[in-house]
PDB file of N, CA and C in Angstrom:
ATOM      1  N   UNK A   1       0.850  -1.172   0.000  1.00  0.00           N
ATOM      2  CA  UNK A   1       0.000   0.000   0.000  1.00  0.00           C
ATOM      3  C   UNK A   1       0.900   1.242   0.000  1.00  0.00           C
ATOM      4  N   UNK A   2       0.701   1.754  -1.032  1.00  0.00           N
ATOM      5  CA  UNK A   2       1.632   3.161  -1.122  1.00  0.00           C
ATOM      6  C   UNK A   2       1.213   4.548   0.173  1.00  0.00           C
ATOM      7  N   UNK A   3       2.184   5.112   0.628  1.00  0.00           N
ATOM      8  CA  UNK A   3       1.660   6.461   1.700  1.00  0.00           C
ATOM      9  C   UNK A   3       0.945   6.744   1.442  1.00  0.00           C
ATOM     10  N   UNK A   4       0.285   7.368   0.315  1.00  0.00           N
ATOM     11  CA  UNK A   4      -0.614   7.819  -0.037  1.00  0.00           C
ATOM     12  C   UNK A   4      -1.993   7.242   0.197  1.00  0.00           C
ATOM     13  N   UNK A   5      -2.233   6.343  -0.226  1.00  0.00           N
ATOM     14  CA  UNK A   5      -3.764   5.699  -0.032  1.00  0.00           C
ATOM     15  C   UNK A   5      -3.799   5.380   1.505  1.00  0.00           C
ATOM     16  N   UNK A   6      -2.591   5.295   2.057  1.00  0.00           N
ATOM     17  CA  UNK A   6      -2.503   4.905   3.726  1.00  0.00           C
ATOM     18  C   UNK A   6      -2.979   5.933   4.037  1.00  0.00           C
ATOM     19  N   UNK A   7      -2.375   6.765   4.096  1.00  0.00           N
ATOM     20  CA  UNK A   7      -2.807   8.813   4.959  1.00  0.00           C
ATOM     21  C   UNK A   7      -4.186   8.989   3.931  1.00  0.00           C
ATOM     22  N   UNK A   8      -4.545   8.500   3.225  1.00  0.00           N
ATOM     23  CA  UNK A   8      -6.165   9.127   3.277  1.00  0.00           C
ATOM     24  C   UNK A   8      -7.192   7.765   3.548  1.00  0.00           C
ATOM     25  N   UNK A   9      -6.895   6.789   3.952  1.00  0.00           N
ATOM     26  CA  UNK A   9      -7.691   6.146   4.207  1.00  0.00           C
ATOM     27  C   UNK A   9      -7.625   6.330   5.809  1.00  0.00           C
ATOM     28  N   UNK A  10      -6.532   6.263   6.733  1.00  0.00           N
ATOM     29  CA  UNK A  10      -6.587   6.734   7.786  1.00  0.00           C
ATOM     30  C   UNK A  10      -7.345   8.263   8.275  1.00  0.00           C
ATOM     31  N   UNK A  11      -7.125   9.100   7.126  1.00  0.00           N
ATOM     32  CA  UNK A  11      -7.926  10.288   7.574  1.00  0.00           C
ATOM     33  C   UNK A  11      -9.278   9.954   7.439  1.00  0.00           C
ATOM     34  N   UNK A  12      -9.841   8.950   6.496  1.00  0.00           N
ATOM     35  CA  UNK A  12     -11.044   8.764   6.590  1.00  0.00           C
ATOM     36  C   UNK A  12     -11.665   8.251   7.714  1.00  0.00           C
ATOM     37  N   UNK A  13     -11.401   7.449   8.206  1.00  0.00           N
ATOM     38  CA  UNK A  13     -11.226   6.583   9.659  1.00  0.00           C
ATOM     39  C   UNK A  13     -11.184   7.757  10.610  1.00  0.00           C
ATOM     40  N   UNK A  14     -10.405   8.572  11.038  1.00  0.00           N
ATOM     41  CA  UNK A  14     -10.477   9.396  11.810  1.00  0.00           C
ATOM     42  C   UNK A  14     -11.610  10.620  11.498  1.00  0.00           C
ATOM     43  N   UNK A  15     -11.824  10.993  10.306  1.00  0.00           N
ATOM     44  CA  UNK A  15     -12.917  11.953  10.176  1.00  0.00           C
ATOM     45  C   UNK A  15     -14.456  11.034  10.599  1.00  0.00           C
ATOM     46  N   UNK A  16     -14.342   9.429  10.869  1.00  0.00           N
ATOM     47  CA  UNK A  16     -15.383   9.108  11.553  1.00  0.00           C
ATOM     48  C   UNK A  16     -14.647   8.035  12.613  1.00  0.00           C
ATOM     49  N   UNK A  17     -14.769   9.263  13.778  1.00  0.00           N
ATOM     50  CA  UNK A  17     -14.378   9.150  14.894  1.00  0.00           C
ATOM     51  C   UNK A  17     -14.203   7.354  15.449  1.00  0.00           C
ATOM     52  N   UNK A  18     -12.623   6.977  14.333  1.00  0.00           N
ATOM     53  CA  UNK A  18     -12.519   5.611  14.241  1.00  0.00           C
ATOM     54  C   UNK A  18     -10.799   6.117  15.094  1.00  0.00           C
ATOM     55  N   UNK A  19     -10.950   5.153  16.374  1.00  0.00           N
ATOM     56  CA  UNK A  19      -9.600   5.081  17.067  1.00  0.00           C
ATOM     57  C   UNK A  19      -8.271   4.149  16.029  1.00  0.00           C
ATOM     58  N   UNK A  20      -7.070   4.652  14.977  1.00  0.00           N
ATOM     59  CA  UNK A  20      -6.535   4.091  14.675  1.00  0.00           C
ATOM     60  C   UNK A  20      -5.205   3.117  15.170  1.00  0.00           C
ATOM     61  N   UNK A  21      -5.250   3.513  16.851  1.00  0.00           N
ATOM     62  CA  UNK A  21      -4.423   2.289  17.455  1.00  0.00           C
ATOM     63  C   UNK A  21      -5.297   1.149  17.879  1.00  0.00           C
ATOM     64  N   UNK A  22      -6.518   0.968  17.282  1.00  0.00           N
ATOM     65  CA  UNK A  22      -7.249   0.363  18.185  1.00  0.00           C
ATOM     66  C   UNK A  22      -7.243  -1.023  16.421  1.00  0.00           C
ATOM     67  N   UNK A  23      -7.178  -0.540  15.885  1.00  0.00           N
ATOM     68  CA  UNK A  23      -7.434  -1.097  14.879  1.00  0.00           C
ATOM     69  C   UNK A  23      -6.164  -2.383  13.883  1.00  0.00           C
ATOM     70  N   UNK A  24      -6.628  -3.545  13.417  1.00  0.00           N
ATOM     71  CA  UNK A  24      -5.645  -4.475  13.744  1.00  0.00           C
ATOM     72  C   UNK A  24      -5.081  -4.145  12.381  1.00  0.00           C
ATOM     73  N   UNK A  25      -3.645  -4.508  12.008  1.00  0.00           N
ATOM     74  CA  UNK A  25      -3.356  -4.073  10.944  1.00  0.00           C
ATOM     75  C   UNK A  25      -3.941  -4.820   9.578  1.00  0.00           C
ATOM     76  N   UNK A  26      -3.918  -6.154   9.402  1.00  0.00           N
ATOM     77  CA  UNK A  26      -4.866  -6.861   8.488  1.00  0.00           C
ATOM     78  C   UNK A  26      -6.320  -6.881   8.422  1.00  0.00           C
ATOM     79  N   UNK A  27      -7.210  -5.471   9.446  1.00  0.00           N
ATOM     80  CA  UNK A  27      -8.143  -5.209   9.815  1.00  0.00           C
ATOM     81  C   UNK A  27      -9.134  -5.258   8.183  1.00  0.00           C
ATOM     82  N   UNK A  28     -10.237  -5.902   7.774  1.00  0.00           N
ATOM     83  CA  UNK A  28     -10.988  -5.386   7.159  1.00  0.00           C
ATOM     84  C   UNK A  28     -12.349  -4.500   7.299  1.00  0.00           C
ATOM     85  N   UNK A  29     -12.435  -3.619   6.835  1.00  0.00           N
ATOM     86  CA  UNK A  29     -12.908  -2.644   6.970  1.00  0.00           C
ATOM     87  C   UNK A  29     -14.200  -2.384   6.265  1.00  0.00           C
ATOM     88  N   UNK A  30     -15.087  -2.187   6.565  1.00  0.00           N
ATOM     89  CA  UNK A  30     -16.365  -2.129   5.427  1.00  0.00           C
ATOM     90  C   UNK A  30     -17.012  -1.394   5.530  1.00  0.00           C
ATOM     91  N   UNK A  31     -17.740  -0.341   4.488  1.00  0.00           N
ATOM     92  CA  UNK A  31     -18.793   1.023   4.595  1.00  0.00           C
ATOM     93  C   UNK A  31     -19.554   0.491   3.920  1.00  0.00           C
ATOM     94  N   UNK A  32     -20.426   0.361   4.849  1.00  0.00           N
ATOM     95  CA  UNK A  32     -22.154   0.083   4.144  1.00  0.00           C
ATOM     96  C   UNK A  32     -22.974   1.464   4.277  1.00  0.00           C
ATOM     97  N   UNK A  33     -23.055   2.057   3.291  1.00  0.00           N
ATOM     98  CA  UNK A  33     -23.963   3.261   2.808  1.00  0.00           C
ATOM     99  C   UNK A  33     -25.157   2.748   2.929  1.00  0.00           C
ATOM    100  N   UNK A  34     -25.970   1.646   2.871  1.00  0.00           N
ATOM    101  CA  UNK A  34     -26.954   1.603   2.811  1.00  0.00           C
ATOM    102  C   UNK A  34     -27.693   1.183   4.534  1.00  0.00           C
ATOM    103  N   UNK A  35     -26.732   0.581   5.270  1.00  0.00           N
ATOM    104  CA  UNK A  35     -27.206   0.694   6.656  1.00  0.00           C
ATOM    105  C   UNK A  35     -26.517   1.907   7.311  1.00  0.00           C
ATOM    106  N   UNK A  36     -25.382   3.073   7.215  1.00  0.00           N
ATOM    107  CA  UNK A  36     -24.934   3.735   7.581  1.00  0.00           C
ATOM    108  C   UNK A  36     -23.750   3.304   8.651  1.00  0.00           C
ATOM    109  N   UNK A  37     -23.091   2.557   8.207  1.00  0.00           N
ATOM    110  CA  UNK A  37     -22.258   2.338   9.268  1.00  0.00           C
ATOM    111  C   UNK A  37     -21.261   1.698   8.662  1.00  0.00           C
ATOM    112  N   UNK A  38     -19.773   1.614   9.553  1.00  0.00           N
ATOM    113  CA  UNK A  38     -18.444   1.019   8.978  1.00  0.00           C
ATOM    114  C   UNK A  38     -18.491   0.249  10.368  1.00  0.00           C
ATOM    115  N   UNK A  39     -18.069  -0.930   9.544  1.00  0.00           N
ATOM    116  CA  UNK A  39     -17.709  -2.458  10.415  1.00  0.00           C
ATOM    117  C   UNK A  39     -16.300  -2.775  10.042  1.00  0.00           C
ATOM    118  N   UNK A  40     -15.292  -2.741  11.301  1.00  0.00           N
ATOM    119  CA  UNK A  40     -14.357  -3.352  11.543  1.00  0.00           C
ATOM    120  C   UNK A  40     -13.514  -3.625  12.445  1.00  0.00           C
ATOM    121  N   UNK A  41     -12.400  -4.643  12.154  1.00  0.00           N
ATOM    122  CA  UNK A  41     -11.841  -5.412  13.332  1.00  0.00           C
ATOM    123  C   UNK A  41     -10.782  -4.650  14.190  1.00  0.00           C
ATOM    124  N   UNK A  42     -11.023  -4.753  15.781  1.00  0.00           N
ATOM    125  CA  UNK A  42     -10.260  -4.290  16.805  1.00  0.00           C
ATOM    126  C   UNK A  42      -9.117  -5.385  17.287  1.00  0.00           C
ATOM    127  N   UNK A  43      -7.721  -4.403  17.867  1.00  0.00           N
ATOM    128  CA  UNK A  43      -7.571  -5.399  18.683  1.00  0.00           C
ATOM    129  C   UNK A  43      -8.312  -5.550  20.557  1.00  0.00           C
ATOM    130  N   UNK A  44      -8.615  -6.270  21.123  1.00  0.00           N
ATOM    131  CA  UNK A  44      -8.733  -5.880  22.686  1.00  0.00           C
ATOM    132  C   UNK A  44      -8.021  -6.139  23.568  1.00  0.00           C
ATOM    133  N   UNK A  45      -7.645  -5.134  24.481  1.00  0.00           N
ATOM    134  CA  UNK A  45      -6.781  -4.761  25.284  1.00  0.00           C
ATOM    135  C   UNK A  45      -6.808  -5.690  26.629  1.00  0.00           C
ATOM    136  N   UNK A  46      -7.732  -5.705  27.000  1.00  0.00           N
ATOM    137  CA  UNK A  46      -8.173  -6.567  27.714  1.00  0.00           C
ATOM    138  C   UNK A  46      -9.521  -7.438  28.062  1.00  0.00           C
ATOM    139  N   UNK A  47      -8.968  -8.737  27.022  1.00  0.00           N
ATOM    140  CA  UNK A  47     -10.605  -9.828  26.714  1.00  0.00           C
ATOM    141  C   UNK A  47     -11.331 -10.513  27.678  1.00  0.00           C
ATOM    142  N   UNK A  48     -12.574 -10.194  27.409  1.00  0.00           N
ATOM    143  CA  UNK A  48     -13.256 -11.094  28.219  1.00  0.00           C
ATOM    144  C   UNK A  48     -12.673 -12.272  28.678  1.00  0.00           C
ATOM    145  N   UNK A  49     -12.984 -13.354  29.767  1.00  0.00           N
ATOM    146  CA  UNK A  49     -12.248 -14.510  29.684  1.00  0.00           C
ATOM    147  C   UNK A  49     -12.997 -15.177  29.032  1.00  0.00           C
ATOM    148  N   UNK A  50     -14.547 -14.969  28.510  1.00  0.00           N
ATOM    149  CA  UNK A  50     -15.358 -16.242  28.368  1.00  0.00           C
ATOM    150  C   UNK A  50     -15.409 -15.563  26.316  1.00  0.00           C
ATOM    151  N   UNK A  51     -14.563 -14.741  25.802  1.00  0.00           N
ATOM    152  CA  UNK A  51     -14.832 -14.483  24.472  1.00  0.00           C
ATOM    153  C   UNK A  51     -15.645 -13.912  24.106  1.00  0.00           C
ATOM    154  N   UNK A  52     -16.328 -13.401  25.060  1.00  0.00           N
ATOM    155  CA  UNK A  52     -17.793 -12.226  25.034  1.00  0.00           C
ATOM    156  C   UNK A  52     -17.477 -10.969  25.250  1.00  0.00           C
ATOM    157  N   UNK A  53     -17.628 -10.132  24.433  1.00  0.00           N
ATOM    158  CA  UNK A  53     -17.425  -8.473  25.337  1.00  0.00           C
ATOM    159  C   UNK A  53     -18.924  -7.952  25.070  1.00  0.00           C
ATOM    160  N   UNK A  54     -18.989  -7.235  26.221  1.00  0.00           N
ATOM    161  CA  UNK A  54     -20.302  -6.485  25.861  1.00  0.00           C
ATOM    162  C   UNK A  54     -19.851  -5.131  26.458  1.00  0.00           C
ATOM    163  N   UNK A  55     -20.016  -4.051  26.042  1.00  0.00           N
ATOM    164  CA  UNK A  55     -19.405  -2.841  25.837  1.00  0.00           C
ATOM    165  C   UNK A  55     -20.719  -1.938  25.232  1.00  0.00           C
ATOM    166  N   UNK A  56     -20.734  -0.804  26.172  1.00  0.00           N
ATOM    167  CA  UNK A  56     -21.635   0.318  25.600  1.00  0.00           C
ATOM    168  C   UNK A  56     -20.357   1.661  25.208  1.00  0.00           C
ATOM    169  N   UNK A  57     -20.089   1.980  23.305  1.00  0.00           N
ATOM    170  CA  UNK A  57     -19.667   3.113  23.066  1.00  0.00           C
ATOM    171  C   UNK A  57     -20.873   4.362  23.097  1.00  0.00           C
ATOM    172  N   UNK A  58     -19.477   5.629  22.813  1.00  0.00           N
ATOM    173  CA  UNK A  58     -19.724   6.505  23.459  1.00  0.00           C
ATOM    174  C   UNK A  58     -21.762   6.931  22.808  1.00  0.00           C
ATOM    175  N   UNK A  59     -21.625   6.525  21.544  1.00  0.00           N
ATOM    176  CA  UNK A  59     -23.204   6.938  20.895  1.00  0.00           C
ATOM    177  C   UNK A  59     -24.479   6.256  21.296  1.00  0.00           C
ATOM    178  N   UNK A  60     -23.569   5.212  22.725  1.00  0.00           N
ATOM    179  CA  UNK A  60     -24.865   4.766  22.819  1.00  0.00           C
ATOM    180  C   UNK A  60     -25.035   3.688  22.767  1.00  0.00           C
ATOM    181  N   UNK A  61     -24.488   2.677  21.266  1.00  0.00           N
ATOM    182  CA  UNK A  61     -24.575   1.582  20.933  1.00  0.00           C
ATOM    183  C   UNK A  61     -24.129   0.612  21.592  1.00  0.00           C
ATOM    184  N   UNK A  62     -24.599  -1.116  21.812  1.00  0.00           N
ATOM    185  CA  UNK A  62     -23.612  -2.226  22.383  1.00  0.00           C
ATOM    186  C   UNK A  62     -23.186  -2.440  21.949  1.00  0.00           C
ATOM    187  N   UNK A  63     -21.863  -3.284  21.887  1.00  0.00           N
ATOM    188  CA  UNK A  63     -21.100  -3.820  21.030  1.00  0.00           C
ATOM    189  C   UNK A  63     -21.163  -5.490  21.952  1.00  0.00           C
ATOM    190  N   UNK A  64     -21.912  -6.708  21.406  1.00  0.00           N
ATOM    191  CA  UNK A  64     -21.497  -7.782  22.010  1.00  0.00           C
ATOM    192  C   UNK A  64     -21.065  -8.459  20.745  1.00  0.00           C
ATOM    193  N   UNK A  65     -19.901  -9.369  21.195  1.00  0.00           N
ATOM    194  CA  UNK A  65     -18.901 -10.429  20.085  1.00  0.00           C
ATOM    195  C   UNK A  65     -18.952 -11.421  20.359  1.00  0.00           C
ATOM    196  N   UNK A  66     -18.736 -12.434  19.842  1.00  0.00           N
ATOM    197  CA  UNK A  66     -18.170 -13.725  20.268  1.00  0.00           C
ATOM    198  C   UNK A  66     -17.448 -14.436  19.296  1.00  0.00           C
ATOM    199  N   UNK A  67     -16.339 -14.967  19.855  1.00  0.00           N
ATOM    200  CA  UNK A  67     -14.963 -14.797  18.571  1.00  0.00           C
ATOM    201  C   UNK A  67     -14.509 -15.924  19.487  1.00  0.00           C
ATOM    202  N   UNK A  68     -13.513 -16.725  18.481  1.00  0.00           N
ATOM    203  CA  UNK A  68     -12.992 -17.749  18.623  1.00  0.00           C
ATOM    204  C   UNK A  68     -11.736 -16.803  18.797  1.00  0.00           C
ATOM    205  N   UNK A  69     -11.588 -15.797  18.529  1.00  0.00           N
ATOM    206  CA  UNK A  69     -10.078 -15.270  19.283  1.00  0.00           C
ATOM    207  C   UNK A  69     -10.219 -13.908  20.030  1.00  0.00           C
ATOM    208  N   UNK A  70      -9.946 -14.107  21.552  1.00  0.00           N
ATOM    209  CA  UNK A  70     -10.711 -13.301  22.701  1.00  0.00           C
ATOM    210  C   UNK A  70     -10.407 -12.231  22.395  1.00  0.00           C
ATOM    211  N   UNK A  71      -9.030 -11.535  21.543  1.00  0.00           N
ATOM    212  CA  UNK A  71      -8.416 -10.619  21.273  1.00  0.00           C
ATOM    213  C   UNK A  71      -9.115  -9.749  19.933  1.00  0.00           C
ATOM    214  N   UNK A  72      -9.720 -10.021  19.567  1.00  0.00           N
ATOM    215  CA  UNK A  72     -10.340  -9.305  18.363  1.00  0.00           C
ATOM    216  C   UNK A  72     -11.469  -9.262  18.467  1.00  0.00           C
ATOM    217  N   UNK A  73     -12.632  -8.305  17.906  1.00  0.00           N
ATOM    218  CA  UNK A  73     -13.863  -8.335  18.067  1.00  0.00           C
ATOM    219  C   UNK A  73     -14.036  -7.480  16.411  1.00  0.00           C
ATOM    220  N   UNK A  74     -15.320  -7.554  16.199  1.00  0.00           N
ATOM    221  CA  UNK A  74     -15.751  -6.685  15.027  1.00  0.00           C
ATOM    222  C   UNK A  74     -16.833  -5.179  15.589  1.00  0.00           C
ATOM    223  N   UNK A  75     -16.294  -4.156  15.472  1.00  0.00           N
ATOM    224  CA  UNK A  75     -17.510  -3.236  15.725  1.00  0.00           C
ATOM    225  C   UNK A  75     -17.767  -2.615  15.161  1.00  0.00           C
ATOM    226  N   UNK A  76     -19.393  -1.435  15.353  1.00  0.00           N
ATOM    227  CA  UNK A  76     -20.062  -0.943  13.657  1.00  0.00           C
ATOM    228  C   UNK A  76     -19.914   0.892  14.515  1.00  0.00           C
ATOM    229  N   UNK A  77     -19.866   1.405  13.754  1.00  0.00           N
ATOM    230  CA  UNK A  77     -19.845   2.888  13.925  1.00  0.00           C
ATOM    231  C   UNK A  77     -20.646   3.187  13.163  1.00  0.00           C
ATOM    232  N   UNK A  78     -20.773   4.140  13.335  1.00  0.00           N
ATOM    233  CA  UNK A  78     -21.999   5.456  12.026  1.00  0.00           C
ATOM    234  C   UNK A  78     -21.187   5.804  11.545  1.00  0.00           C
ATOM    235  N   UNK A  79     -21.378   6.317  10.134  1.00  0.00           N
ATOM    236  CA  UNK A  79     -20.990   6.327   8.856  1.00  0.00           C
ATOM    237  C   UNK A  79     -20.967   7.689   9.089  1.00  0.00           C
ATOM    238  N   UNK A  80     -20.142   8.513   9.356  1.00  0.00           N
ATOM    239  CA  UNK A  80     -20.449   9.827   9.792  1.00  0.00           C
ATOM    240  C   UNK A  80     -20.195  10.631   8.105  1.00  0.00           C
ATOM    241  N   UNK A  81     -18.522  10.015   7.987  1.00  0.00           N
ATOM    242  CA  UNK A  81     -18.107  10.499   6.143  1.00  0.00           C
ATOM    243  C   UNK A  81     -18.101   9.807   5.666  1.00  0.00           C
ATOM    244  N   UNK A  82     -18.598   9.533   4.321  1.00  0.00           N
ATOM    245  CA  UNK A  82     -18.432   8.465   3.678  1.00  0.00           C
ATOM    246  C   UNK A  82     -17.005   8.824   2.605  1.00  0.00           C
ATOM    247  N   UNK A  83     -16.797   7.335   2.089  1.00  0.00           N
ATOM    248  CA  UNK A  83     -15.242   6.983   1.936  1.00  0.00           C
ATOM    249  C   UNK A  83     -15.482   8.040   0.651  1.00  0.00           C
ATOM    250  N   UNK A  84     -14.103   8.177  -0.056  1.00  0.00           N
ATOM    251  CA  UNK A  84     -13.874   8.995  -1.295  1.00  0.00           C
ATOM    252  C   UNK A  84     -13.998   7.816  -2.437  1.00  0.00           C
ATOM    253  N   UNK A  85     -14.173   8.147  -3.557  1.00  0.00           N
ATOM    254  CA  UNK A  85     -15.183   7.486  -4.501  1.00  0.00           C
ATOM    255  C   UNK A  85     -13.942   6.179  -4.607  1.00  0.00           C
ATOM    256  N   UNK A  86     -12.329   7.124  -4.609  1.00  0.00           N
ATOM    257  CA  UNK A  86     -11.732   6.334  -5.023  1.00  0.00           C
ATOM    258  C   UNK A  86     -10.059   7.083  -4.779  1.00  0.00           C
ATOM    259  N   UNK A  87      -9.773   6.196  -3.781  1.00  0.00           N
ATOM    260  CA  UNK A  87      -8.428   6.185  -2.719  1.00  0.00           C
ATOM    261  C   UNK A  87      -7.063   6.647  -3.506  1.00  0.00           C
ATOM    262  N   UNK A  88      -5.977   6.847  -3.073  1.00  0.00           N
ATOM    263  CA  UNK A  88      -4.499   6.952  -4.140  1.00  0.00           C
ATOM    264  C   UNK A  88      -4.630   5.634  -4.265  1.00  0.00           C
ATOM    265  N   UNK A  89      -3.868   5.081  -5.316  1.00  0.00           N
ATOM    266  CA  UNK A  89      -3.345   3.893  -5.449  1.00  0.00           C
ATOM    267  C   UNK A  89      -1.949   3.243  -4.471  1.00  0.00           C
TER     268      UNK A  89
END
């Protein structure tokens, strides 16, 4: 991935209030325009023991997981910006 598409896909992420240390580096990432929200993978800092997190962020929403690896979870944000039509290469 060239700097370029890195520093604007990260600014995108941050213009919707997406924590980028939180985020795993082979993380996939997904904007669904049509439910309003971006889904993707965290690492966690400190996992449930039983592989469950249940977590209220700041908008409100729960976040419960259950993952065969205690350390990662998937979570959805609001789509606050949506992505640019089309990234640097």
């Amino acid at each position: 991935m060239s700097p370029e598409r890195r520093e604007a896909i990260c600014a995108w992420l941050i213009a919707n209030d997406i924590d980028l240390a939180e985020i795993l580096i082979n993380a996939q990432i997904i904007e669904d325009q049509t439910a309003g929200i971006i889904r993707y993978d965290v690492r966690l800092r400190e996992p449930h023991p039983d592989g469950v997190l249940v977590e209220r962020l700041p908008n409100g929403q729960r976040v419960i997981a259950t993952s065969v690896d205690p350390r990662r979870e998937t979570r959805e944000v609001p789509l606050l910006v949506p992505a640019s039509d089309r990234f640097p290469a």
